[in-house]
PDB file of N, CA and C in Angstrom:
ATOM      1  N   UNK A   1      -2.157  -3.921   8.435  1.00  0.00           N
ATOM      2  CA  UNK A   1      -1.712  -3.641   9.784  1.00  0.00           C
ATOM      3  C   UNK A   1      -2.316  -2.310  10.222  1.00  0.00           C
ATOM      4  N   UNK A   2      -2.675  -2.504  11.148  1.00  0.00           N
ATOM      5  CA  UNK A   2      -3.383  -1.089  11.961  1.00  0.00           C
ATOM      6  C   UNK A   2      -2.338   0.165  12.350  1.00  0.00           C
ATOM      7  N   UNK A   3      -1.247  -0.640  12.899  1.00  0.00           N
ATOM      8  CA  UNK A   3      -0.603   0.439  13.024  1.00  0.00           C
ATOM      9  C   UNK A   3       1.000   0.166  12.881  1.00  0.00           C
ATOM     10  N   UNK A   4       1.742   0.760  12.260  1.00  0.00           N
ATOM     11  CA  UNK A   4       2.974   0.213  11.987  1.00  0.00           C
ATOM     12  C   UNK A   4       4.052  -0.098  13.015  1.00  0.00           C
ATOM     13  N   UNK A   5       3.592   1.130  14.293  1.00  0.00           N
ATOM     14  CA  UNK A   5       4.510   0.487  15.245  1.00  0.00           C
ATOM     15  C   UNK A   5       3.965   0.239  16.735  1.00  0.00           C
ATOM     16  N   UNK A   6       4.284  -1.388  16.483  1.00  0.00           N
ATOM     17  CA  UNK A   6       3.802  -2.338  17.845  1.00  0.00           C
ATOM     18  C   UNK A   6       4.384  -1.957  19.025  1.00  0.00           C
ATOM     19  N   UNK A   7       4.077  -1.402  20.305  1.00  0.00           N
ATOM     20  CA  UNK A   7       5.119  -1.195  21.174  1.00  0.00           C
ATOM     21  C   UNK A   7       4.540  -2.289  22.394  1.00  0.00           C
ATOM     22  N   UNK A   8       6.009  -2.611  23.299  1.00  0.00           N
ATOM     23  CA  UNK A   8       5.519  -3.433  24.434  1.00  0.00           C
ATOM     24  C   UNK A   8       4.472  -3.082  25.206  1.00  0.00           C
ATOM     25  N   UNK A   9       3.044  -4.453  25.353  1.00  0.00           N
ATOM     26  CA  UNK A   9       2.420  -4.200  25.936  1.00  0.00           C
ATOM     27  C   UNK A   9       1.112  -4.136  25.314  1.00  0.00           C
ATOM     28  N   UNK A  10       1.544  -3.972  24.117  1.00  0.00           N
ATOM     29  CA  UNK A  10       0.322  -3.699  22.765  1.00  0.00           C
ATOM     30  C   UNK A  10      -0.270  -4.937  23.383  1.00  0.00           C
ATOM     31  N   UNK A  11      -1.791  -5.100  22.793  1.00  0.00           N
ATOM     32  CA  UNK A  11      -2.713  -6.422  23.105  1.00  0.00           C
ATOM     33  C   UNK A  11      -3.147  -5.975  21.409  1.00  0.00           C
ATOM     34  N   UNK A  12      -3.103  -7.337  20.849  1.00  0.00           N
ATOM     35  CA  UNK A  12      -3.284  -7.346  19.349  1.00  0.00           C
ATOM     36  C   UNK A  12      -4.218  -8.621  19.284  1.00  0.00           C
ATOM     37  N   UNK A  13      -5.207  -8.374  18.459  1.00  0.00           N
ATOM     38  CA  UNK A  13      -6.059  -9.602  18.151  1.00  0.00           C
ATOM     39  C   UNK A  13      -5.989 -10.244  16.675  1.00  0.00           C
ATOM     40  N   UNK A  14      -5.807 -10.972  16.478  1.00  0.00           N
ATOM     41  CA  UNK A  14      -4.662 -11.267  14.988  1.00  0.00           C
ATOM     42  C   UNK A  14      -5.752 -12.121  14.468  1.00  0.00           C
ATOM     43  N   UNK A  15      -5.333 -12.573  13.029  1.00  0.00           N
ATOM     44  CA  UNK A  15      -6.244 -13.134  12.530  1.00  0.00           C
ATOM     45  C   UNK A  15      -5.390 -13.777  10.949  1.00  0.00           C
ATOM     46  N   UNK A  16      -5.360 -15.172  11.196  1.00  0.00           N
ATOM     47  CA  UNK A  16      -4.004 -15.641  10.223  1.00  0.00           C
ATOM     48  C   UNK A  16      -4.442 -15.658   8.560  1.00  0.00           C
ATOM     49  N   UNK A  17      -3.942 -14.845   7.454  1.00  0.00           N
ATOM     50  CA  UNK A  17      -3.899 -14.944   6.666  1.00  0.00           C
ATOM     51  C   UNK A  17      -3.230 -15.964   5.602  1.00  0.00           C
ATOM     52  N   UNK A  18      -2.492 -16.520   6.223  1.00  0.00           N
ATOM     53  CA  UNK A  18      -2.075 -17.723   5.295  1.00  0.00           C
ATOM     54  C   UNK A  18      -1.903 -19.126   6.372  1.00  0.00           C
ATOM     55  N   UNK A  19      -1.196 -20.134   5.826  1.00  0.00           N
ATOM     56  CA  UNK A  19      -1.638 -21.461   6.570  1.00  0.00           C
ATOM     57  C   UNK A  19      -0.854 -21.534   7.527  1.00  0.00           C
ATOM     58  N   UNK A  20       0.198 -20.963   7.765  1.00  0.00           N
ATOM     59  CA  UNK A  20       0.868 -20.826   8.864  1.00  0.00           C
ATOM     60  C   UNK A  20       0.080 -20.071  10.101  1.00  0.00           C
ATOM     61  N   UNK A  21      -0.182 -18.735   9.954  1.00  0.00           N
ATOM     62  CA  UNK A  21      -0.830 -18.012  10.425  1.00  0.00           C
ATOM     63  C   UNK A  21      -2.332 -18.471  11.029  1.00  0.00           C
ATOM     64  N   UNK A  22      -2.985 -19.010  10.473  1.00  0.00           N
ATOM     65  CA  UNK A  22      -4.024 -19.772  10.489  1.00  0.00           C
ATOM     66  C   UNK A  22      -3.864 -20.959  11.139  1.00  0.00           C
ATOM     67  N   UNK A  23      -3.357 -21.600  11.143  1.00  0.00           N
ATOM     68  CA  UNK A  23      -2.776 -22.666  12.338  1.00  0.00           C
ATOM     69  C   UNK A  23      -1.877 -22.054  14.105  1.00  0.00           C
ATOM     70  N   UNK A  24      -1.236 -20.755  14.015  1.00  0.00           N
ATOM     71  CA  UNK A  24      -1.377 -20.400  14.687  1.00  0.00           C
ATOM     72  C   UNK A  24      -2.229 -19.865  16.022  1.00  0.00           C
ATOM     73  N   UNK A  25      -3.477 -19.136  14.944  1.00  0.00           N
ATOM     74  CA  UNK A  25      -4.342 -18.639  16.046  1.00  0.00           C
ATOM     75  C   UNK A  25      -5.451 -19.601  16.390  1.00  0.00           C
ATOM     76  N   UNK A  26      -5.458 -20.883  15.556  1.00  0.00           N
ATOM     77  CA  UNK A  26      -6.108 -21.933  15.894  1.00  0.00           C
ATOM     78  C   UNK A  26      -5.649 -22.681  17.324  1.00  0.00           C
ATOM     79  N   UNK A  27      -3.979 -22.623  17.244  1.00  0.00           N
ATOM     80  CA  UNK A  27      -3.872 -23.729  18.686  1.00  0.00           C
ATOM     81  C   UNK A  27      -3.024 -22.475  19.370  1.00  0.00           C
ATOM     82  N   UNK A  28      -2.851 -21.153  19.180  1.00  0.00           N
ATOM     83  CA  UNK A  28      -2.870 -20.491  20.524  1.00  0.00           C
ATOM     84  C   UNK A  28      -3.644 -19.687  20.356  1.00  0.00           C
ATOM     85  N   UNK A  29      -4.513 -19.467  20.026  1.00  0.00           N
ATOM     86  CA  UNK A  29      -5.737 -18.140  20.202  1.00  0.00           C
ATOM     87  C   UNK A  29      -5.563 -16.944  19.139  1.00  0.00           C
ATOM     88  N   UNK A  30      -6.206 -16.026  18.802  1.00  0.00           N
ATOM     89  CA  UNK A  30      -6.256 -14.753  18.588  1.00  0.00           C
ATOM     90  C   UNK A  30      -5.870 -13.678  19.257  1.00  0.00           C
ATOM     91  N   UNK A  31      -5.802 -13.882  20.798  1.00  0.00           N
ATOM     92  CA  UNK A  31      -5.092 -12.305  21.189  1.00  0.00           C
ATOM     93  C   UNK A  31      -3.787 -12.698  21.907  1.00  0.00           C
ATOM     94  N   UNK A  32      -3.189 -11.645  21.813  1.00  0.00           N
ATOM     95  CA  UNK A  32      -1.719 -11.918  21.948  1.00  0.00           C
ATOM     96  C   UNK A  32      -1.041 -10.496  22.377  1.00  0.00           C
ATOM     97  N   UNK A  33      -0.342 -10.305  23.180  1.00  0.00           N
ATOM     98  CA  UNK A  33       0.541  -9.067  23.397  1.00  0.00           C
ATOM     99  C   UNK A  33       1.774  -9.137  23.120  1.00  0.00           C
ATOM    100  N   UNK A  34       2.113  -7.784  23.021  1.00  0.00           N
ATOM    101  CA  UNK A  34       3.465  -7.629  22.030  1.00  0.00           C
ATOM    102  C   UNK A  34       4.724  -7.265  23.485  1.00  0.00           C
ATOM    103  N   UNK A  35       5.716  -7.753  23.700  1.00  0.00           N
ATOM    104  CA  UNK A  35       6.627  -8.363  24.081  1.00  0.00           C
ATOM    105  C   UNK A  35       7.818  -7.329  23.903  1.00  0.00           C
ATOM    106  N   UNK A  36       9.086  -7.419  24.545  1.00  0.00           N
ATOM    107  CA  UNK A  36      10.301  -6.755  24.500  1.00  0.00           C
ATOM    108  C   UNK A  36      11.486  -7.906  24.433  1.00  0.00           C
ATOM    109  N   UNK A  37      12.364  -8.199  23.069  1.00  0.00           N
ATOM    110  CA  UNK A  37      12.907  -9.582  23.452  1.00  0.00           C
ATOM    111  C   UNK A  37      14.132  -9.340  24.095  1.00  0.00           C
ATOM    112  N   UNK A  38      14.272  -8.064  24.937  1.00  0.00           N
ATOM    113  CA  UNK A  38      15.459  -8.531  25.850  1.00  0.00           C
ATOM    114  C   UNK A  38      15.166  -8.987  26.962  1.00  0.00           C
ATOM    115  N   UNK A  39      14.408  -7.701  27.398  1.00  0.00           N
ATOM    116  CA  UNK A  39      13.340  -7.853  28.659  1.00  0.00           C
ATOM    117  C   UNK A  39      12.617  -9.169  29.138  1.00  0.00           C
ATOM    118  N   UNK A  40      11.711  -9.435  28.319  1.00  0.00           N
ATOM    119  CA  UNK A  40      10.308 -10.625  28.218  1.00  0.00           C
ATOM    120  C   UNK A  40      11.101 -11.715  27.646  1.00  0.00           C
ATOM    121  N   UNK A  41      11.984 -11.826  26.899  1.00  0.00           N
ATOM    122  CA  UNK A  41      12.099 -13.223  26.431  1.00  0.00           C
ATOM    123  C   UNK A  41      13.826 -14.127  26.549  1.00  0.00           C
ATOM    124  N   UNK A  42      14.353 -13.004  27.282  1.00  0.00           N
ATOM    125  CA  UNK A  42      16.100 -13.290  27.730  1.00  0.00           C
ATOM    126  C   UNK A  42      17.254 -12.877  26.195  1.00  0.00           C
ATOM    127  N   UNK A  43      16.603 -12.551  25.278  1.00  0.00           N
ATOM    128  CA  UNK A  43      17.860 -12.016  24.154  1.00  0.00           C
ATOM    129  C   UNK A  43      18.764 -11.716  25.226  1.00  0.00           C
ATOM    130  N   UNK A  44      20.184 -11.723  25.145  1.00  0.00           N
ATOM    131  CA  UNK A  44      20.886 -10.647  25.528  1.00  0.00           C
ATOM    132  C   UNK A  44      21.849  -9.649  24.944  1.00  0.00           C
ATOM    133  N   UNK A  45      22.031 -10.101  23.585  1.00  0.00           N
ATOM    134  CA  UNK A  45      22.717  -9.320  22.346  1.00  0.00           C
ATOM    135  C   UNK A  45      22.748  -9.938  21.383  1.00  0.00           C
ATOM    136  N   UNK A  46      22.474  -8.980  20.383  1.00  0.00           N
ATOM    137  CA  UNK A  46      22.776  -9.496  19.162  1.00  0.00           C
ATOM    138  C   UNK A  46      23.351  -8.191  18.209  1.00  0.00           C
ATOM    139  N   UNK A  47      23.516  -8.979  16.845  1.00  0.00           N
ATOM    140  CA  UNK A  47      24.614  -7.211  16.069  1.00  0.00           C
ATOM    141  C   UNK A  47      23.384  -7.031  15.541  1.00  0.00           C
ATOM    142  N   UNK A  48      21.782  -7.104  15.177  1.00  0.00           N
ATOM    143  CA  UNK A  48      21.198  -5.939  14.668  1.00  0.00           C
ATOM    144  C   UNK A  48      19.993  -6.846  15.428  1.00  0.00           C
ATOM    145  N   UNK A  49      18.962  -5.054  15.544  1.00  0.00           N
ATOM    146  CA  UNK A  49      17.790  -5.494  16.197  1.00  0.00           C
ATOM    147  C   UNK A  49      16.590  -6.255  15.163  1.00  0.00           C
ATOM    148  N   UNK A  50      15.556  -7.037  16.218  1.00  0.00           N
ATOM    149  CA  UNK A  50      14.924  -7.622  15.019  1.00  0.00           C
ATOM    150  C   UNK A  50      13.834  -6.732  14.366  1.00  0.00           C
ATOM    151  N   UNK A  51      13.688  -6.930  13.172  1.00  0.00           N
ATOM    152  CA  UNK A  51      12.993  -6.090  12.653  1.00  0.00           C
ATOM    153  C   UNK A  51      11.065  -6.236  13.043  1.00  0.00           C
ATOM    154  N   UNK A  52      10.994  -7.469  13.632  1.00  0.00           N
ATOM    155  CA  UNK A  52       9.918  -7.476  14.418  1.00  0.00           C
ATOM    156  C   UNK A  52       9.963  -8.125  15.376  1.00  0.00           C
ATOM    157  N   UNK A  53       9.230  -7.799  16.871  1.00  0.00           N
ATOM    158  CA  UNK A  53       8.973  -7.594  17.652  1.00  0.00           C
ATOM    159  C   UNK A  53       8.533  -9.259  18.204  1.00  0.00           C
ATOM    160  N   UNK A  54       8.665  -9.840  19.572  1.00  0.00           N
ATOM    161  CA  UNK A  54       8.054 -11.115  19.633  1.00  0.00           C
ATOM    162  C   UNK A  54       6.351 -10.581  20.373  1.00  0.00           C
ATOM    163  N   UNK A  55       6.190 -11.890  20.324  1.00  0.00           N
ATOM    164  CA  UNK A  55       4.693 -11.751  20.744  1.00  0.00           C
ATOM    165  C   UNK A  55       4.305 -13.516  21.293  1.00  0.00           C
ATOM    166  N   UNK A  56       3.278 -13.027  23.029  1.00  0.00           N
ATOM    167  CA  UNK A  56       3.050 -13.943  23.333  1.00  0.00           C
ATOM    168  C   UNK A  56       2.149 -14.250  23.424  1.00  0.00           C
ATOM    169  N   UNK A  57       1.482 -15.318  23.201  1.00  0.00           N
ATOM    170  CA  UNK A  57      -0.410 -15.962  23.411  1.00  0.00           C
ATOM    171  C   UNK A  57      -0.730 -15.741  24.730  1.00  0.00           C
ATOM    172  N   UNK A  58      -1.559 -14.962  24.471  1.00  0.00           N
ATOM    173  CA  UNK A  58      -2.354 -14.867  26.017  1.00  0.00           C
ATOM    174  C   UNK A  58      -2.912 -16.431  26.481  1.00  0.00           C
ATOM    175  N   UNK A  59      -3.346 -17.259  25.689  1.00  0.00           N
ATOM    176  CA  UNK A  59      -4.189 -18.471  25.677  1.00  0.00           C
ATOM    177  C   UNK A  59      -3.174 -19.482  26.513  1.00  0.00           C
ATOM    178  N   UNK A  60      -1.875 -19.467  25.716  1.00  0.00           N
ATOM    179  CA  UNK A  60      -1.166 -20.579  26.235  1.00  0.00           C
ATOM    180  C   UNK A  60       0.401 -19.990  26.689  1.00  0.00           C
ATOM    181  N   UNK A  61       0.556 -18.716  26.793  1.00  0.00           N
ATOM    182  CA  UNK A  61       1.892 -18.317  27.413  1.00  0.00           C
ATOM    183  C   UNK A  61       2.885 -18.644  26.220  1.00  0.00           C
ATOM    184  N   UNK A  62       2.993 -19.238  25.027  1.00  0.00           N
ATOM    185  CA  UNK A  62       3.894 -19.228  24.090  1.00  0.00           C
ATOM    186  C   UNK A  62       4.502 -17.911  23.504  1.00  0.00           C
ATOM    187  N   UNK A  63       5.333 -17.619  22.795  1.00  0.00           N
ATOM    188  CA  UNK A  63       5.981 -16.575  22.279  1.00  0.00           C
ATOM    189  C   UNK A  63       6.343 -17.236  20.835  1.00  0.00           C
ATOM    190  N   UNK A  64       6.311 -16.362  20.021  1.00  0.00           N
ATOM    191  CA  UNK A  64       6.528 -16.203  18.400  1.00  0.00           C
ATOM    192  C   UNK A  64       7.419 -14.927  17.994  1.00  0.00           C
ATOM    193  N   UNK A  65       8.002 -14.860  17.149  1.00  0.00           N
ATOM    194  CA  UNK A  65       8.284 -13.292  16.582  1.00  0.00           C
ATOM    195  C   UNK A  65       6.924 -13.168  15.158  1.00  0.00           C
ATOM    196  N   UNK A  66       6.572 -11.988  15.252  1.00  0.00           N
ATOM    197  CA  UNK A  66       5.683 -11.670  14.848  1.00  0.00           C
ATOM    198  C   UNK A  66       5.764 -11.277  13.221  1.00  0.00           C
ATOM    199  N   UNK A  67       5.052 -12.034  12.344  1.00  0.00           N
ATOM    200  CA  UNK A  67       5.538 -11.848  10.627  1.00  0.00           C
ATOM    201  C   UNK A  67       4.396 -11.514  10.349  1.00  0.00           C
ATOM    202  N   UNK A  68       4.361 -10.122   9.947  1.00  0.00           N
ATOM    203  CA  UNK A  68       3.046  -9.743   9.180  1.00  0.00           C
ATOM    204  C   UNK A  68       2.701 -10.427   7.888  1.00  0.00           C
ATOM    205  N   UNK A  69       3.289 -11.329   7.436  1.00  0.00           N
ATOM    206  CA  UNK A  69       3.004 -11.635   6.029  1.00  0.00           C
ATOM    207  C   UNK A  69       1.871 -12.872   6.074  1.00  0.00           C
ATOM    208  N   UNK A  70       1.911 -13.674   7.736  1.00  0.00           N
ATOM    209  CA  UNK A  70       1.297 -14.512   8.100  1.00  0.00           C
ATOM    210  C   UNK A  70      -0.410 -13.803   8.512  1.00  0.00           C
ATOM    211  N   UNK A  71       0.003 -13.108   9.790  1.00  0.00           N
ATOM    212  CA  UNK A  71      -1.524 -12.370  10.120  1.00  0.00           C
ATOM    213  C   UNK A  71      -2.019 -10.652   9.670  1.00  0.00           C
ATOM    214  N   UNK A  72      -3.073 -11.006   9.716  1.00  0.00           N
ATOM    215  CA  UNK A  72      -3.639  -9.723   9.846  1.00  0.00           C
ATOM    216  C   UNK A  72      -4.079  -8.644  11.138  1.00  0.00           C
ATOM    217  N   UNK A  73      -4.054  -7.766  11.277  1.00  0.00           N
ATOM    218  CA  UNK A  73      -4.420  -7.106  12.863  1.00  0.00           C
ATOM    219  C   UNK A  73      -5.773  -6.821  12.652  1.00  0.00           C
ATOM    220  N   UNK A  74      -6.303  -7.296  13.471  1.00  0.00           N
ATOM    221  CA  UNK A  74      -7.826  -7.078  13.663  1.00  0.00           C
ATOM    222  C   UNK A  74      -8.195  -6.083  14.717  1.00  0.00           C
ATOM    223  N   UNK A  75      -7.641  -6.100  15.572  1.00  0.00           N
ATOM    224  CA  UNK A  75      -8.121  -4.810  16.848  1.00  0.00           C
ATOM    225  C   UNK A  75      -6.139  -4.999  17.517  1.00  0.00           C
ATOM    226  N   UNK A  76      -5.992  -3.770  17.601  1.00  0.00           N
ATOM    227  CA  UNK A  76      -4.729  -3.121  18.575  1.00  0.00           C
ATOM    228  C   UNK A  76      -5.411  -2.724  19.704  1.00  0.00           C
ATOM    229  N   UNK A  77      -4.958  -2.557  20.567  1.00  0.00           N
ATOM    230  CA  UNK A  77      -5.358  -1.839  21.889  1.00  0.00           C
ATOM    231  C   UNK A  77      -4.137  -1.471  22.743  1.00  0.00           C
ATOM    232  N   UNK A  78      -4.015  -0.297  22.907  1.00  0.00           N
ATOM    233  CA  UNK A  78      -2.472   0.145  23.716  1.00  0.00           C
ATOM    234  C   UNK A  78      -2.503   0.368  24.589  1.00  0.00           C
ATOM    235  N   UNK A  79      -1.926  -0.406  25.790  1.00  0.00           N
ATOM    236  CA  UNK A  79      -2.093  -0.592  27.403  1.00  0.00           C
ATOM    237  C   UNK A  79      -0.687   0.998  27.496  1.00  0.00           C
ATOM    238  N   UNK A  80      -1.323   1.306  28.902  1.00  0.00           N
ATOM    239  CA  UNK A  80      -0.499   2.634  29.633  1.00  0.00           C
ATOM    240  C   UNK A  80       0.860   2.290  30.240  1.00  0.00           C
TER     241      UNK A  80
END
């Protein structure tokens, strides 16, 4: 991982390390921005925050929560 902490807005270009992951960026793409799940995705409470962050395909508008154990970060880029 490039950088340990993803903040909303991040544009991440991923790259799947195992078969999950790898089937991912196959049918939604490689770049993807990183998300706020109260904000961006309707959470509205829960008793602990998630320990990672969701993230949506630029390619096809889908959303995932994001498991590093699946991809690798290939390029971060941090929007203003």
């Amino acid at each position: 991982m490039l950088n340990d902490k993803l903040l909303r807005g991040d544009i991440l270009t991923l790259k799947g390390i195992t078969g999950h992951g790898k089937n991912r960026t196959r049918e939604h793409g490689e770049c993807w921005v990183v998300l706020n799940d109260t904000t961006d995705i309707g959470i509205t409470s829960r008793c602990t925050p998630s320990p990672t962050p969701p993230i949506r395909s630029v390619m096809t508008g889908d959303w995932r929560w994001f498991e590093s154990k699946d991809f690798e970060i290939v390029m971060q880029r941090r929007t203003l």
